[in-house]
Protein backbone atom coordinates (compact mmCIF):
# COMPACT_ATOMS: atom_id res chain seq x y z
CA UNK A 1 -1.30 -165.16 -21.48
CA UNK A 2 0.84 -167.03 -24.14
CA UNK A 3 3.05 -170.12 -23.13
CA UNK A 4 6.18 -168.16 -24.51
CA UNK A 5 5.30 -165.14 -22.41
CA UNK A 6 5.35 -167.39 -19.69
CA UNK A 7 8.20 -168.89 -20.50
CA UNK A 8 10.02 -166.40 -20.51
CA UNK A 9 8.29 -165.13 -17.09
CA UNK A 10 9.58 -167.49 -15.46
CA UNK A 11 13.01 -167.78 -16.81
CA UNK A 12 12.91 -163.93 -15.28
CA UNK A 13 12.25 -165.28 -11.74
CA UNK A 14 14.31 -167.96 -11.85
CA UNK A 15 17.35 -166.25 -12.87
CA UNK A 16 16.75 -163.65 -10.29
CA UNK A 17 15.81 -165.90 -7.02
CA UNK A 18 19.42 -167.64 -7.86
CA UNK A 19 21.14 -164.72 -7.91
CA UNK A 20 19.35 -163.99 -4.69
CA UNK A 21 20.59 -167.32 -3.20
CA UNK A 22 24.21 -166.62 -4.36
CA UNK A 23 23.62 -163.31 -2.65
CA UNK A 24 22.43 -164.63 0.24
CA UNK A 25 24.48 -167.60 0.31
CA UNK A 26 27.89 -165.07 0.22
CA UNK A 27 26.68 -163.05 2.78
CA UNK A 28 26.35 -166.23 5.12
CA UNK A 29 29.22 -167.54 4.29
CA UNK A 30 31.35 -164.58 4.93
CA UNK A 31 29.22 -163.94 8.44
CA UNK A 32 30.04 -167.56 9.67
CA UNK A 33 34.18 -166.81 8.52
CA UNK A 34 33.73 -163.11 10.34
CA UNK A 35 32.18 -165.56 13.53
CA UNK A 36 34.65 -168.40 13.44
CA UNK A 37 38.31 -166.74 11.90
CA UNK A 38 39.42 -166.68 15.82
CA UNK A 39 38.67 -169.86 16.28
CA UNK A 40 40.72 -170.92 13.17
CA UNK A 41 43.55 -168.84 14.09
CA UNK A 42 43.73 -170.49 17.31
CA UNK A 43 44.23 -173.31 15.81
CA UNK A 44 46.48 -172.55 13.43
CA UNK A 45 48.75 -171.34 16.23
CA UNK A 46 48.36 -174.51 18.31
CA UNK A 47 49.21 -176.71 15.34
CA UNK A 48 52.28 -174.38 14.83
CA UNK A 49 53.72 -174.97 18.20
CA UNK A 50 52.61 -178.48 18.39
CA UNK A 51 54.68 -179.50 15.19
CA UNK A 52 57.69 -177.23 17.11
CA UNK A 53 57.32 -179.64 20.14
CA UNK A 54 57.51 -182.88 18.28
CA UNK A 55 59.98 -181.86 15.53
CA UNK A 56 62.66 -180.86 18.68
CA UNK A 57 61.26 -183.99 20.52
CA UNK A 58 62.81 -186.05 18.05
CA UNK A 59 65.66 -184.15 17.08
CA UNK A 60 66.55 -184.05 20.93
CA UNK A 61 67.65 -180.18 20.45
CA UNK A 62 65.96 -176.68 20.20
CA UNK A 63 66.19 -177.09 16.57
CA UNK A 64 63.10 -174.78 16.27
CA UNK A 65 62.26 -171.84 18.69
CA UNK A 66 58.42 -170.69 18.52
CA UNK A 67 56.84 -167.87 19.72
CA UNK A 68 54.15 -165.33 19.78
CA UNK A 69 54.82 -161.55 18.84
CA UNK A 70 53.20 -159.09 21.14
CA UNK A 71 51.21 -158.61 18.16
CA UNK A 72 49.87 -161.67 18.30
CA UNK A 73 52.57 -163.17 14.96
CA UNK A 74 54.18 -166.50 15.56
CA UNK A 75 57.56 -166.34 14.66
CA UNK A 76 59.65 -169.64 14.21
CA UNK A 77 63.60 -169.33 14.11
CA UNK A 78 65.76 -172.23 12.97
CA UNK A 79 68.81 -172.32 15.05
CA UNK A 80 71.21 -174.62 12.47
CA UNK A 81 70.50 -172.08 9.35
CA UNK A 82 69.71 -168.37 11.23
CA UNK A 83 66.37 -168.11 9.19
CA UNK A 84 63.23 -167.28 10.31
CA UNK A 85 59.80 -167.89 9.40
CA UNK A 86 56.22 -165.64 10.20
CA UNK A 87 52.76 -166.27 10.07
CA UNK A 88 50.65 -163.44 10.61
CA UNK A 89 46.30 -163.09 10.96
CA UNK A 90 44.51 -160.36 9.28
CA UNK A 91 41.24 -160.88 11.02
CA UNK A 92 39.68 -157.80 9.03
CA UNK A 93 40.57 -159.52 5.40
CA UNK A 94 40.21 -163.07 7.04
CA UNK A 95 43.99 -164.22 5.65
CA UNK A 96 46.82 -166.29 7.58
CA UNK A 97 49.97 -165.08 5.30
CA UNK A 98 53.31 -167.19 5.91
CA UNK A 99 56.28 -165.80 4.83
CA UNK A 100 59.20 -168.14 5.05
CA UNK A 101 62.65 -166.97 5.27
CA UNK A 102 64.47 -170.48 4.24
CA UNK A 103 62.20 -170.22 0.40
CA UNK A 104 64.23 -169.66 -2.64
CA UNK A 105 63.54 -165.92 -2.65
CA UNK A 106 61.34 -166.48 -6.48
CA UNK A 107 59.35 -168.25 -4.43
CA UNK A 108 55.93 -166.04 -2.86
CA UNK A 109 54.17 -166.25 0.71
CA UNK A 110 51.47 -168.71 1.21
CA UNK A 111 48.43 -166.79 1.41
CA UNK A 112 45.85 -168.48 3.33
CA UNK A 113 41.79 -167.93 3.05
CA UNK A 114 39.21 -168.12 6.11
CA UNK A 115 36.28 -169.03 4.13
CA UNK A 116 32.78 -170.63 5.39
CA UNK A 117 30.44 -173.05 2.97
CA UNK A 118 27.36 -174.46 2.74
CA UNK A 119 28.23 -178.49 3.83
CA UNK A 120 24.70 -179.96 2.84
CA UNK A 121 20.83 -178.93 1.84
CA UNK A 122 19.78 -177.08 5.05
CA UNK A 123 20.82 -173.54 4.63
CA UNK A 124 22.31 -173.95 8.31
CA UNK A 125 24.51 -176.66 7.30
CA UNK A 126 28.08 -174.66 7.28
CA UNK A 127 31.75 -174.85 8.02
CA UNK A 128 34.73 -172.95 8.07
CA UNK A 129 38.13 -174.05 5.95
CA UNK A 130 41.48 -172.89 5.27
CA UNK A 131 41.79 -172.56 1.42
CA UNK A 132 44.79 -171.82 -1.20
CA UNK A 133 44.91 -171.63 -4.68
CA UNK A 134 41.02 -172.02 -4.48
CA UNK A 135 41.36 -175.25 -2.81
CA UNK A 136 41.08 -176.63 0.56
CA UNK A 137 44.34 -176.79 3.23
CA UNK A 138 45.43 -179.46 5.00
CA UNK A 139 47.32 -177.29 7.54
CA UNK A 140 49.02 -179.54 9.67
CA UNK A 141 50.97 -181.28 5.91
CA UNK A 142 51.61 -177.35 4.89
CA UNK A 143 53.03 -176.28 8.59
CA UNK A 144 55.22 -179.46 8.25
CA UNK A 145 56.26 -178.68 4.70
CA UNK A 146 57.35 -175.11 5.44
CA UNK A 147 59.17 -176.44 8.48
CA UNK A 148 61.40 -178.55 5.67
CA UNK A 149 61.98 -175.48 3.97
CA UNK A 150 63.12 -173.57 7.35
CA UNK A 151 65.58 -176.39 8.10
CA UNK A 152 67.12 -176.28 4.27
CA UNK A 153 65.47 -179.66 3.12
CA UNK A 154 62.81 -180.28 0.31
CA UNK A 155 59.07 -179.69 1.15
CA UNK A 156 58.30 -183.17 0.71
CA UNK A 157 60.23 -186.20 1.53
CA UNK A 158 62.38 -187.75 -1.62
């Protein structure tokens, strides 16, 4: 056999056993979301009604009223400005969607991701995130950041 022959052999396998791994590698990561997306939900919802709690702790007032849908939706209501906010679960496309009644109305839903990835060289080594915009969530800043917008302040402190 000739070196380019070779070459060119094993180009062939290499290409394919990578997009083997990618295959395998998406099918792992989605299975571990599938697992884990109730998990992250719950937490979602617990960090929802936890920043409720403190927010009216220090405001001393029912500023924000929390609660869960019967179909399982937490819906937030802002008692000063009569707006509302949801955040629903789509456990079948693995999205958290937030729609936000106190946004300027050009302004979309934040669409959430359940997504799992591979955390280190063992093909074991995975965990689950929250990601927007292709980038990872810190939930409990966005939560507090839509509860600015609810109230009729700025997202972020000036």
């Amino acid at each position: 056999m000739d070196e380019i022959t070779k070459q060119s052999a094993q180009e062939y396998l290499a290409a394919k056993l990578t997009e083997e791994e990618q295959i395998y590698e998406a099918q792992q990561n989605r299975a571990l979301a599938v697992a884990r997306s109730p998990w992250v939900w719950k937490s979602v919802k617990d960090s929802i009604f936890e920043k409720c709690r403190e927010w009216n702790a220090v405001t001393q007032e029912e500023t924000l009223t929390c609660k869960e849908t019967a179909m399982g939706d937490i819906r937030i209501w802002c008692a000063a400005r009569k707006q509302q906010m949801m955040v629903h679960y789509d456990s079948r496309k693995l999205l958290i969607t937030v729609r936000n009644g106190g946004r300027l109305e050009h302004e979309k839903d934040v669409i959430l991701h359940i997504e799992g990835y591979r955390t280190g060289s063992e093909r074991s080594d995975r965990a689950i995130r929250l990601i927007r915009n292709e980038q990872p969530v810190n939930i409990d800043m966005l939560i507090v950041g839509e509860l600015r917008v609810l109230t009729g302040m700025s997202r972020q402190r000036k």
